[in-house]
Protein backbone atom coordinates (compact mmCIF):
# COMPACT_ATOMS: atom_id res chain seq x y z
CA UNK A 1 0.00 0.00 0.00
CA UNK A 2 1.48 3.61 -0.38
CA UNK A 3 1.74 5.33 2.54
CA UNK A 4 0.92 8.43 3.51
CA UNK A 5 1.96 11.35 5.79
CA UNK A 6 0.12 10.29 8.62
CA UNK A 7 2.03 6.80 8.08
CA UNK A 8 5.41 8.98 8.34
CA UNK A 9 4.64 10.83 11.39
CA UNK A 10 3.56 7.64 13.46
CA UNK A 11 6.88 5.92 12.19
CA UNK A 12 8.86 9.41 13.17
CA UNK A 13 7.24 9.30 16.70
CA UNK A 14 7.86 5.59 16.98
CA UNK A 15 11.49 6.24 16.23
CA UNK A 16 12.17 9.38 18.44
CA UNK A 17 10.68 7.48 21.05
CA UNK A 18 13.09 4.77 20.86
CA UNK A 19 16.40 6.72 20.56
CA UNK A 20 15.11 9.37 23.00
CA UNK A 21 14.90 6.11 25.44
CA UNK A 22 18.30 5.09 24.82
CA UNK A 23 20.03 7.91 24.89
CA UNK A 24 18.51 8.66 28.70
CA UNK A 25 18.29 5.26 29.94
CA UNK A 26 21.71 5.71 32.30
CA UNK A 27 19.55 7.61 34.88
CA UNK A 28 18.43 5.82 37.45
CA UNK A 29 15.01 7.39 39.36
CA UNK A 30 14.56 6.27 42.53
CA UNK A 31 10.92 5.51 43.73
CA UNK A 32 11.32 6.32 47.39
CA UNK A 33 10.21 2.70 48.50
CA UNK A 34 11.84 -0.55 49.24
CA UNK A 35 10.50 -4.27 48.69
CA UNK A 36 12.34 -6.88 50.52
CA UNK A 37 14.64 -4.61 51.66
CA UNK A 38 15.93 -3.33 47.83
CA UNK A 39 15.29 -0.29 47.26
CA UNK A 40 13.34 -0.17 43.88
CA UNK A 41 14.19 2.02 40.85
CA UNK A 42 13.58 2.54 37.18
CA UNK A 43 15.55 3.97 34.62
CA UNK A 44 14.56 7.77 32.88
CA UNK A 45 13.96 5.73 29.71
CA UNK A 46 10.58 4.61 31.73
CA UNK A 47 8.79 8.82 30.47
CA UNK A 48 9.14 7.41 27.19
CA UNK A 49 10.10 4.25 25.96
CA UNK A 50 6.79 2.30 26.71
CA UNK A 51 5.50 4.78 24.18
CA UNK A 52 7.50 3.09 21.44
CA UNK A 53 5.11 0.13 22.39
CA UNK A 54 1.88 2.14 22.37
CA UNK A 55 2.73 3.09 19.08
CA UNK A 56 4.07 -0.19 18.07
CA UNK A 57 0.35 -1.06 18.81
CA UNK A 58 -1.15 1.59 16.60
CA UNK A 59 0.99 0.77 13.37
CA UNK A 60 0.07 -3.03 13.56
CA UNK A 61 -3.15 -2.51 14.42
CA UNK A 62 -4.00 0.54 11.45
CA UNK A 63 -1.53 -0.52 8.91
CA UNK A 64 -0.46 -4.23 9.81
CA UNK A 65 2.01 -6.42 10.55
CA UNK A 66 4.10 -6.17 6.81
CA UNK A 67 4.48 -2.36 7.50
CA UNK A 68 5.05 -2.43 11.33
CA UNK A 69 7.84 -4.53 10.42
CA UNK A 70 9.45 -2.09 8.30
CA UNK A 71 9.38 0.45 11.09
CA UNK A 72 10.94 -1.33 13.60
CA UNK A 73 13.54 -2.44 11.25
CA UNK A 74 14.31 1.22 10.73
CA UNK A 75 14.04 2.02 14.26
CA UNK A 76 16.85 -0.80 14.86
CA UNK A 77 19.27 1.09 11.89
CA UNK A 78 18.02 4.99 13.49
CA UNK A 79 19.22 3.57 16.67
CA UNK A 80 22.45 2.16 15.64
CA UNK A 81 23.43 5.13 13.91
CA UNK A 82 22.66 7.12 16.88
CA UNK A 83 25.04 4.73 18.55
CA UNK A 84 27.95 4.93 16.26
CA UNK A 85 27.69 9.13 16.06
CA UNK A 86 27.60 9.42 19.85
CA UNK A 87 30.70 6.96 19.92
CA UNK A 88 32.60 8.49 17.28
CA UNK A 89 32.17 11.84 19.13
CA UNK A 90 33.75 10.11 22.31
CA UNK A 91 36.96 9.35 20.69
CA UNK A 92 37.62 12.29 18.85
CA UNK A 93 39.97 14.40 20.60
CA UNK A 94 38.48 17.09 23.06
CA UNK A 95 38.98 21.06 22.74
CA UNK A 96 41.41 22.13 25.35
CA UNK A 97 39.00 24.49 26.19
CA UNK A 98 36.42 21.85 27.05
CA UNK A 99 36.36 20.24 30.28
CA UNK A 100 32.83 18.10 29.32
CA UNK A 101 35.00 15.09 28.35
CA UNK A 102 34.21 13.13 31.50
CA UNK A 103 31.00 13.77 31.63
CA UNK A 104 30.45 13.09 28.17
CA UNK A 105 31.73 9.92 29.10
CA UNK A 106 29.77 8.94 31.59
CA UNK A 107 26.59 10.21 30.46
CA UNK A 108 26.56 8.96 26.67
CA UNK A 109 29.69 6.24 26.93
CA UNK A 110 27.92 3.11 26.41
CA UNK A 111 29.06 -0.22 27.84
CA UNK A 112 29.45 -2.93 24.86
CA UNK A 113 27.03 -5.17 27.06
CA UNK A 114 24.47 -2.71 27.80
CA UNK A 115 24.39 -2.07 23.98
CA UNK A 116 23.93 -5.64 22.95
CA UNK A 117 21.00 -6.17 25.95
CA UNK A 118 19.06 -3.08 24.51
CA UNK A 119 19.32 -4.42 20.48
CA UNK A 120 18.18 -7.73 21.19
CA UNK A 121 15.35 -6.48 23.88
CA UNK A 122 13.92 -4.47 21.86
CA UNK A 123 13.85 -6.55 18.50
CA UNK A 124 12.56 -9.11 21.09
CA UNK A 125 10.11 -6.96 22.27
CA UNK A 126 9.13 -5.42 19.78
CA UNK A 127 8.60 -7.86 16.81
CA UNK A 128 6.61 -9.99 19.52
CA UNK A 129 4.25 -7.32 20.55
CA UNK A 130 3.36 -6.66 17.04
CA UNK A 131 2.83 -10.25 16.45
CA UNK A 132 0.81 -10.55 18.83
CA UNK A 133 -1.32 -8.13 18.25
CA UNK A 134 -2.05 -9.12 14.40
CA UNK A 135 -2.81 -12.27 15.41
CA UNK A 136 -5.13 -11.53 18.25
CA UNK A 137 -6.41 -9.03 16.37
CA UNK A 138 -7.65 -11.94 13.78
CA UNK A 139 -8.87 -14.02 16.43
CA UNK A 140 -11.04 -11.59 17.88
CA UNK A 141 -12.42 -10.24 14.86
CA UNK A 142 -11.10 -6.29 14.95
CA UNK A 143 -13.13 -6.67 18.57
CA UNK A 144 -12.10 -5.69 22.08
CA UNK A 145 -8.78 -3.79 20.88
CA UNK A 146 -7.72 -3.21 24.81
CA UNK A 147 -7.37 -6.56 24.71
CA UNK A 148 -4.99 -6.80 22.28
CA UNK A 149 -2.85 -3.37 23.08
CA UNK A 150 -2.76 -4.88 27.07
CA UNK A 151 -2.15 -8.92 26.17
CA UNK A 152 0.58 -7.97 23.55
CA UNK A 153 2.40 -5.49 26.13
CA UNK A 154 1.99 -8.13 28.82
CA UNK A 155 3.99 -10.59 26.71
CA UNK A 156 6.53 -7.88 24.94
CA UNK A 157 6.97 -6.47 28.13
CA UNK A 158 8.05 -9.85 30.08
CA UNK A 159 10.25 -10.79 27.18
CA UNK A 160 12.18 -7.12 26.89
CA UNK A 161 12.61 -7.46 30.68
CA UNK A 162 13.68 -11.00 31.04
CA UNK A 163 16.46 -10.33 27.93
CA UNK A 164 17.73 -6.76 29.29
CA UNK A 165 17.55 -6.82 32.71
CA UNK A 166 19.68 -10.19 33.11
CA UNK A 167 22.63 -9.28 30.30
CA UNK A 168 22.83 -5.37 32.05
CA UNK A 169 22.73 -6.31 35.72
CA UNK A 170 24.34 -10.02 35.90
CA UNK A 171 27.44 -10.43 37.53
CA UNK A 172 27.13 -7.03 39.05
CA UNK A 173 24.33 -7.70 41.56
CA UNK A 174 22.41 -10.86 43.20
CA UNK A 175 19.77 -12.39 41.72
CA UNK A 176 16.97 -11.17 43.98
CA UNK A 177 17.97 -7.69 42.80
CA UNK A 178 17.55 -8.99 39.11
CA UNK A 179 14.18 -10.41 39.70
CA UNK A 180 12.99 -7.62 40.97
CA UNK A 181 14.29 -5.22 38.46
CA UNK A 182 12.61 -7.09 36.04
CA UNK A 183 9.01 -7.28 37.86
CA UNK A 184 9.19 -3.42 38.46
CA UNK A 185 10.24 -2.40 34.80
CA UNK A 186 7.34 -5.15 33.60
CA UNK A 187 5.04 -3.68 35.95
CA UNK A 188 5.52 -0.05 35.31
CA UNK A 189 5.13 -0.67 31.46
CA UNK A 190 2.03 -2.36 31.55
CA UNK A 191 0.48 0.15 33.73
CA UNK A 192 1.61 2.98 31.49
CA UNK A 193 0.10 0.80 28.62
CA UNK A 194 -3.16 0.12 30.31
CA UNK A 195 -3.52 3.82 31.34
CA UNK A 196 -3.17 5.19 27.52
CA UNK A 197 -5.71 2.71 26.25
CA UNK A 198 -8.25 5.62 25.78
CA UNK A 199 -5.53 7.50 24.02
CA UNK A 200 -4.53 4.51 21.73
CA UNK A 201 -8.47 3.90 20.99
CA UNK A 202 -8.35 7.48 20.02
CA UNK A 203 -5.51 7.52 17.68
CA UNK A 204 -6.78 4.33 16.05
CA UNK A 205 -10.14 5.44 15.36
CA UNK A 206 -8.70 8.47 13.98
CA UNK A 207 -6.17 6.85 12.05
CA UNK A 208 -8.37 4.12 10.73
CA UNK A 209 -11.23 7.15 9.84
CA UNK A 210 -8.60 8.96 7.93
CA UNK A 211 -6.98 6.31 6.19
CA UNK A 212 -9.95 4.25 5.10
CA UNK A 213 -7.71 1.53 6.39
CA UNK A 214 -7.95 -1.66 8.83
CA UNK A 215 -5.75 -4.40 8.30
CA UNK A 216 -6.00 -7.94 9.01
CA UNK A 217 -2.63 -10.27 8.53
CA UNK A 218 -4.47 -13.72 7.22
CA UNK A 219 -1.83 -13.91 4.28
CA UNK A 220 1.09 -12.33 6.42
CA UNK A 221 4.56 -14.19 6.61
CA UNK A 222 5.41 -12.88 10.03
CA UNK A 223 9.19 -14.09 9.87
CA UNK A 224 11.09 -11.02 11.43
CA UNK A 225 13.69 -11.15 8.42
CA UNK A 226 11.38 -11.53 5.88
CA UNK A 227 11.44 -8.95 2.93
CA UNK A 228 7.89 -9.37 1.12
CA UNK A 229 6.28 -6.19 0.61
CA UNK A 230 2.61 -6.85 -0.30
């Protein structure tokens, strides 16, 4: 199908959303409360990155499963070149009249491991929510979308948790802190999820209005590599 501007701005949003969550992911907020004596925290990326899924969501869901794969193909290459540039400006050589090379460091100077947990999370994470959204989306007939938006986080979310959480943290803290890291950042994205339903039901029926569109993956290959374009 050609797409249209509309198509472009969800994709752009999708995007942003993903390398704005990156790039702030190294601040840990604290919560103010402990559980089991740990005190529990989530990282800055939590403002935004769940967003990627909400509009992860809206593309499969409006356009389908072929196209949503595109996007978070492209999201994968937007990231990775945000990567490399914020790398490459590590190693050039400072101004002498700088002093911001530390912190540059520190803020932006991503570990090799932390890298390779965030690709593979979100591919994870992402290619599963969408697929299962299309699918439930078939099996319920285009009914009871919150069902769909909330089931496929529930899943995506577990999996993105149960792949990052483990490569970032083991080795460098118990596994009763990694467990619970990963029940926090899985709870805190589905409730961010559940809360925007209205807003997703209002984006979709807008979307879907405006683009005389609704599309249902019965012919889909749903292989993550695969390059068809119908």
């Amino acid at each position: 199908m050609k797409v249209s501007h509309r198509f472009v701005i969800v994709a752009a949003v999708f995007i942003t959303c993903l390398i704005t969550a990156n790039i702030i992911v190294v601040k840990p907020v604290g919560l103010g409360f402990s559980l089991f004596g740990l005190d529990v925290s989530l990282p800055a990326a939590i403002i935004i990155f769940p967003l990627s899924y909400i509009v992860g969501d809206i593309l499969t869901e409006v356009y389908g499963y072929r196209l949503a794969r595109r996007v978070i193909w492209l999201g994968f290459l937007c990231n990775l070149i945000a990567v490399v540039a914020i790398w490459l400006g590590q190693i050039l050589p400072p101004a002498s009249a700088w002093g911001g090379q530390q912190a540059y460091e520190s803020t932006l100077g991503y570990v090799p491991r932390i890298l390779a947990a965030s690709f593979l999370a979100y591919l994870v994470g992402e290619f599963s929510n969408s697929y299962i959204l299309a699918k439930m989306k078939i099996r319920t007939r285009g009914r009871w979308l919150w069902t769909r938006t909330i089931g496929s986080t529930m899943v995506a979310q577990a999996l993105d948790a149960a792949v990052f959480i483990p490569l970032v943290y083991i080795g460098r803290f118990d596994a009763s802190f990694i467990v619970m890291a990963s029940i926090s950042h899985w709870l805190a994205k589905v409730a961010y999820e559940s809360i925007a339903t209205p807003l997703t039901y209002t984006i979709v029926n807008y979307l879907k209005k405006k683009e005389s569109v609704d599309t249902y993956d019965y012919d889909t290959n749903f292989n993550p590599f695969s390059v068809e374009t119908g």
